[in-house]
C-alpha atoms as a PDB file:
ATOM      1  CA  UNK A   1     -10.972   5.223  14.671  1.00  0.00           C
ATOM      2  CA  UNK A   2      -8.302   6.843  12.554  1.00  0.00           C
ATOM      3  CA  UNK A   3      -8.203   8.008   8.854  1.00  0.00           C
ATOM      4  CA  UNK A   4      -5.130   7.774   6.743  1.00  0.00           C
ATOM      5  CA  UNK A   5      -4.324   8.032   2.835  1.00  0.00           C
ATOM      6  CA  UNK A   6      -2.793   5.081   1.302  1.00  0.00           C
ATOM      7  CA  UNK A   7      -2.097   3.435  -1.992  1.00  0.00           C
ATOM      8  CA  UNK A   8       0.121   5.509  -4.396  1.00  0.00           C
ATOM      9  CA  UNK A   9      -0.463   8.886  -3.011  1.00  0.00           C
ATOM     10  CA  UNK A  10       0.287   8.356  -0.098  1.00  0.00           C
ATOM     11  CA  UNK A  11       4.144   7.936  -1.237  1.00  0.00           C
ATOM     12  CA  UNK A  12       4.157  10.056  -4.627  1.00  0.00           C
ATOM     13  CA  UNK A  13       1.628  12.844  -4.136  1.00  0.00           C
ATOM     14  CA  UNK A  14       2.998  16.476  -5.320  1.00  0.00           C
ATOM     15  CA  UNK A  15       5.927  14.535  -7.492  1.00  0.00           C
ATOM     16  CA  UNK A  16       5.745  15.821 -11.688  1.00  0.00           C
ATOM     17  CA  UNK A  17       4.600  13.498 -13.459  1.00  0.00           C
ATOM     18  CA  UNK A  18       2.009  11.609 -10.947  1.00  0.00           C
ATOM     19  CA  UNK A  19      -1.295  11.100 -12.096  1.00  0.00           C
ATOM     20  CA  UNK A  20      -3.456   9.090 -10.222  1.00  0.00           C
ATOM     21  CA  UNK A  21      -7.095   7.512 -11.000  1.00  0.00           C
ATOM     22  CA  UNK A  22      -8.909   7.323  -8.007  1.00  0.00           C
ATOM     23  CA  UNK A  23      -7.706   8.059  -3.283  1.00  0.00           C
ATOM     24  CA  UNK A  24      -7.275   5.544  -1.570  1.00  0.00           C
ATOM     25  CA  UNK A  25      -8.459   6.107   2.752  1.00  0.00           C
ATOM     26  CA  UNK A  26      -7.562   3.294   5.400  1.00  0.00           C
ATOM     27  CA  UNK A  27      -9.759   3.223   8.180  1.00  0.00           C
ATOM     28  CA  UNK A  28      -8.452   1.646  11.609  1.00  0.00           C
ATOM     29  CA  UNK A  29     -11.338   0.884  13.687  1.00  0.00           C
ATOM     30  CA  UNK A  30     -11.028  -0.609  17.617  1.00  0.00           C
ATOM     31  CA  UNK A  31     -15.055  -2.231  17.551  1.00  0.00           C
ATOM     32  CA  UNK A  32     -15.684  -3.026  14.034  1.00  0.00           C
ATOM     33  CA  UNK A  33     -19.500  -3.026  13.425  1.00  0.00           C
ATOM     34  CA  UNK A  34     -20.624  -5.319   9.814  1.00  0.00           C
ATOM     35  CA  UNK A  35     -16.784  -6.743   9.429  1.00  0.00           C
ATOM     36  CA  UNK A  36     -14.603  -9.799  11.661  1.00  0.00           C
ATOM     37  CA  UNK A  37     -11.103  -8.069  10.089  1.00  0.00           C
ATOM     38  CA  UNK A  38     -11.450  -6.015   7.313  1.00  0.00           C
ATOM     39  CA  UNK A  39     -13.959  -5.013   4.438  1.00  0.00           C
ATOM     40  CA  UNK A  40     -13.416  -2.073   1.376  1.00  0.00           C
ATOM     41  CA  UNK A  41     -15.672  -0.126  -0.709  1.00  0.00           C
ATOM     42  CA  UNK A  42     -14.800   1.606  -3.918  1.00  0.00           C
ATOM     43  CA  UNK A  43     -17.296   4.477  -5.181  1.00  0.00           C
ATOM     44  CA  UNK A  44     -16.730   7.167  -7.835  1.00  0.00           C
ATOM     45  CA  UNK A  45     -12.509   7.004  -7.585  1.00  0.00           C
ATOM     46  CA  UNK A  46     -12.562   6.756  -3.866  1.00  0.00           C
ATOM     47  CA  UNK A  47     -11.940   3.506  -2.519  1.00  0.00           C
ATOM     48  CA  UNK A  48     -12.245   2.856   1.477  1.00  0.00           C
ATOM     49  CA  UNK A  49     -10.663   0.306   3.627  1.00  0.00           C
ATOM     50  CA  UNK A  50     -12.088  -0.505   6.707  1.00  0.00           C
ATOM     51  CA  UNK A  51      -9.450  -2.412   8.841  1.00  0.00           C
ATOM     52  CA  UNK A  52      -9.789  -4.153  12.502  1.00  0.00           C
ATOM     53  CA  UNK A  53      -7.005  -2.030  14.592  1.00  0.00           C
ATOM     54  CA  UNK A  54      -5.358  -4.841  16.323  1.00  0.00           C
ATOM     55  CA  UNK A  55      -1.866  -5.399  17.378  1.00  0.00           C
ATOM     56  CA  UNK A  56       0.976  -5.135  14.400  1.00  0.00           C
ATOM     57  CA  UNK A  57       2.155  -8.663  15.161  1.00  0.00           C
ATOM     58  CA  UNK A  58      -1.869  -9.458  14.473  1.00  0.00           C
ATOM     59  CA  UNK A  59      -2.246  -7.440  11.237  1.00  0.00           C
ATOM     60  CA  UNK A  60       0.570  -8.798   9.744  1.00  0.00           C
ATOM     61  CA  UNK A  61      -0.262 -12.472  10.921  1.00  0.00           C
ATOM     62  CA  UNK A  62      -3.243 -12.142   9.251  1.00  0.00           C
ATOM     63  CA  UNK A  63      -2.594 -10.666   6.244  1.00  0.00           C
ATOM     64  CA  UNK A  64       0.000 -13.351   5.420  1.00  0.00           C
ATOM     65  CA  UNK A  65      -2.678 -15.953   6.525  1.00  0.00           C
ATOM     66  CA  UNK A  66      -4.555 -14.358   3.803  1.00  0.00           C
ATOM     67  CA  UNK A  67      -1.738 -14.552   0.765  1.00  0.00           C
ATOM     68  CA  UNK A  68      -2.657 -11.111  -0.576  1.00  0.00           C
ATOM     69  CA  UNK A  69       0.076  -8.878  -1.153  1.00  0.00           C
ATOM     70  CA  UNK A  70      -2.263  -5.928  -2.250  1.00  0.00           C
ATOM     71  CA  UNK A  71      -2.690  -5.162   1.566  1.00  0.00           C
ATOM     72  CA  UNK A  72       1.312  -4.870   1.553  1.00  0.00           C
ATOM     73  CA  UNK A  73       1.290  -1.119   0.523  1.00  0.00           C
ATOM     74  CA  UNK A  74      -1.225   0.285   3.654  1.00  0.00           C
ATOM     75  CA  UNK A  75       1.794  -0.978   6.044  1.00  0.00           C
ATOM     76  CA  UNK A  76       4.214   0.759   4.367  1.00  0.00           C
ATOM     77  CA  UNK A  77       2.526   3.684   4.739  1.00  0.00           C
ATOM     78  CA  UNK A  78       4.298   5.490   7.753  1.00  0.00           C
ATOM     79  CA  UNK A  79       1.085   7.033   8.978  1.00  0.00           C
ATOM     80  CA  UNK A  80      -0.218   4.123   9.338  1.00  0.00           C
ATOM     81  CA  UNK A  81       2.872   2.220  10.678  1.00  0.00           C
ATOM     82  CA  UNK A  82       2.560   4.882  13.772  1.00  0.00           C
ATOM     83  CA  UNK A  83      -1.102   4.697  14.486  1.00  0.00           C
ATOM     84  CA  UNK A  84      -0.646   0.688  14.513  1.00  0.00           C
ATOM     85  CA  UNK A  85       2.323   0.822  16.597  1.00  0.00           C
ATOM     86  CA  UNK A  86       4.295  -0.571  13.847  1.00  0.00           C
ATOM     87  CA  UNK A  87       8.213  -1.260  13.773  1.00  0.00           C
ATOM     88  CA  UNK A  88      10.320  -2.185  11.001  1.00  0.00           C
ATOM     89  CA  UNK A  89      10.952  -5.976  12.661  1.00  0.00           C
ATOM     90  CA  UNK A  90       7.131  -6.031  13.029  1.00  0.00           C
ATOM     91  CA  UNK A  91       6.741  -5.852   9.179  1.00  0.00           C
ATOM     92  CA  UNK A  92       9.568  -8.243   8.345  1.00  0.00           C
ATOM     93  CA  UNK A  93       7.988 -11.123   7.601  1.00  0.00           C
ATOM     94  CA  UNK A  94       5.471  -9.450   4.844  1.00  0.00           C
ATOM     95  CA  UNK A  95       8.673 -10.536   2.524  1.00  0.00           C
ATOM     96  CA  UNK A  96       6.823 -13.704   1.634  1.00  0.00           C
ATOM     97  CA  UNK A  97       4.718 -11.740   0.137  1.00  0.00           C
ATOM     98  CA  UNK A  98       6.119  -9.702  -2.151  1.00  0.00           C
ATOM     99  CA  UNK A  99       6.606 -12.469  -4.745  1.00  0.00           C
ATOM    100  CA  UNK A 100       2.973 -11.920  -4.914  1.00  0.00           C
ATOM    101  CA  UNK A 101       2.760  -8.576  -6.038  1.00  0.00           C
ATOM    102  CA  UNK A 102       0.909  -7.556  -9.278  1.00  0.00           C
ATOM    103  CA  UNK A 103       3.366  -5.323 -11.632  1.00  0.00           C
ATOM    104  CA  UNK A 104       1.415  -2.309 -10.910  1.00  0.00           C
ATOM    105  CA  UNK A 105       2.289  -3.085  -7.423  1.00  0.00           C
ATOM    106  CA  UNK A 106       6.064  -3.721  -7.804  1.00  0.00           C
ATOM    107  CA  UNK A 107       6.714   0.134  -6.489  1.00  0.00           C
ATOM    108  CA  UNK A 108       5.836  -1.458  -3.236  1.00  0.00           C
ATOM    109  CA  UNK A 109       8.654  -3.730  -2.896  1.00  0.00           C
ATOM    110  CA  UNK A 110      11.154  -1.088  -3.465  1.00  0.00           C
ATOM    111  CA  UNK A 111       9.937   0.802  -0.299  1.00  0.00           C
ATOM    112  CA  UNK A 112       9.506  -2.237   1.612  1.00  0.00           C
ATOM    113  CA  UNK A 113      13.374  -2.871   0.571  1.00  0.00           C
ATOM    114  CA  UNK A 114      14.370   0.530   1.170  1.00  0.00           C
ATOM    115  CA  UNK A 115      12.661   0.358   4.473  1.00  0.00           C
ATOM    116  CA  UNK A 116      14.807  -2.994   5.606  1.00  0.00           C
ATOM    117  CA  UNK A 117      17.889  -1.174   4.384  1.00  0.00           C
ATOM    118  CA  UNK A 118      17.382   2.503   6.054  1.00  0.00           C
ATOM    119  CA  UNK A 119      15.765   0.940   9.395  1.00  0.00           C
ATOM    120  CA  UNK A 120      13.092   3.162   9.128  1.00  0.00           C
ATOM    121  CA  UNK A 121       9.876   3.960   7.646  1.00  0.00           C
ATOM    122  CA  UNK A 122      11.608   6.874   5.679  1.00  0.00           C
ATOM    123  CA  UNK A 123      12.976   7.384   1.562  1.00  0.00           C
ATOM    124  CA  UNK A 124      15.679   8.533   0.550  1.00  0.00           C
ATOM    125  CA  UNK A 125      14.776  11.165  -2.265  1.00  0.00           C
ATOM    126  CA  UNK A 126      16.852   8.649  -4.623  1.00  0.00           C
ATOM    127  CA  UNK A 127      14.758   5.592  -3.428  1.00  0.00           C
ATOM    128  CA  UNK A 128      11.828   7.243  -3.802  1.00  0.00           C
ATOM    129  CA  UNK A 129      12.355   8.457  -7.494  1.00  0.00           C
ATOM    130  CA  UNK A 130      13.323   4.730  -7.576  1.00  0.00           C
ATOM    131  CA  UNK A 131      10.142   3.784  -6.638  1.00  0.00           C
ATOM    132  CA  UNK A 132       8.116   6.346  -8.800  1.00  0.00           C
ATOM    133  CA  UNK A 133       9.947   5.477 -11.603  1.00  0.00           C
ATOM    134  CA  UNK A 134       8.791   1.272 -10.958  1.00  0.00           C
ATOM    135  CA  UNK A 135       5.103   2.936 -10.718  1.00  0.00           C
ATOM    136  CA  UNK A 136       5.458   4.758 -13.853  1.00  0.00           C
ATOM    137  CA  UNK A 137       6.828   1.879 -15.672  1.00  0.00           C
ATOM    138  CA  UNK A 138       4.017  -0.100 -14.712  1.00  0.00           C
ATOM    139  CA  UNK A 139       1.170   2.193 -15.327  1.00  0.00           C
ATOM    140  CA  UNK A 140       2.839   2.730 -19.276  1.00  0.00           C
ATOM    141  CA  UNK A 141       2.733  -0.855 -19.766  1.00  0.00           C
ATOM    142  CA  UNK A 142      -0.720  -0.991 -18.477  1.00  0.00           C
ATOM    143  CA  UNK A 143      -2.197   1.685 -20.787  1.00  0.00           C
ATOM    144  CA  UNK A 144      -3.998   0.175 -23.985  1.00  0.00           C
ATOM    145  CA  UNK A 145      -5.363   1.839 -26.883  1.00  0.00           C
ATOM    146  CA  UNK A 146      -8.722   0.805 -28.124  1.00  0.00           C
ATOM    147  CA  UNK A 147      -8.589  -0.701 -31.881  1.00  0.00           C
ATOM    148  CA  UNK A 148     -11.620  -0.827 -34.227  1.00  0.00           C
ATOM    149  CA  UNK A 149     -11.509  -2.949 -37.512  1.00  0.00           C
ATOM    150  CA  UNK A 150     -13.908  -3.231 -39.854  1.00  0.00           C
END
């Protein structure tokens, strides 16, 4: 069983500006107890997913069987790419999903892109302003103020 942060601090931690609501922990675990593939809890800001550690060619299979782009981002994370094994080729074909992607979410297809283009689970320091500055973007839009009429 191995612990790793994920979602947006994983990539933007320590950069001005970031502000984030809540940590984000991927568990990998060899004999999942409770769970067939995955499961996640959220509790006070700190959400935990619990993940079956299988081969990468598996975990991405299955993730695209399952259409959800949110589990995009945990891949991309290169902690996580090395504990699973993980190689650029073996992420490929989570393209289809990326359509998918919510806009708060979009941040992730700019790493997954820079990934494909550098050959390597690494960002540039240009690529990844490029990315913060999607996230940002997104998390603006997002914020709405409360109005009261009487």
């Amino acid at each position: 069983m191995s612990k790793h942060l994920v979602g947006s601090r994983a990539f933007f931690s320590g950069m001005e500006g970031f502000h984030s609501k809540d940590h984000d922990f991927l568990i990998l675990v060899d004999q999942p107890k409770g769970f067939t593939w995955r499961r996640e809890q959220s509790m006070r800001g700190v959400c935990t997913f619990e993940y079956k550690k299988d081969t990468p060619a598996a975990m991405v299979a299955k993730t695209i069987e399952k259409g959800d782009a949110m589990l995009i981002g945990k891949f991309l994370v290169p902690e996580v790419a090395q504990a699973i094994g993980a190689t650029i080729e073996d992420i490929k074909p989570l393209e289809v999903l990326l359509p998918k992607l919510d806009a708060k979410h979009k941040y992730e297809e700019v790493i997954f892109n820079a990934y494909m283009s550098n050959g390597a689970f690494s960002l540039t320091d240009e690529q990844k302003q490029q990315a913060f500055a999607v996230y940002k973007e997104s998390r603006k839009k997002a914020k709405k103020k409360c109005t009261f009429r009487f």
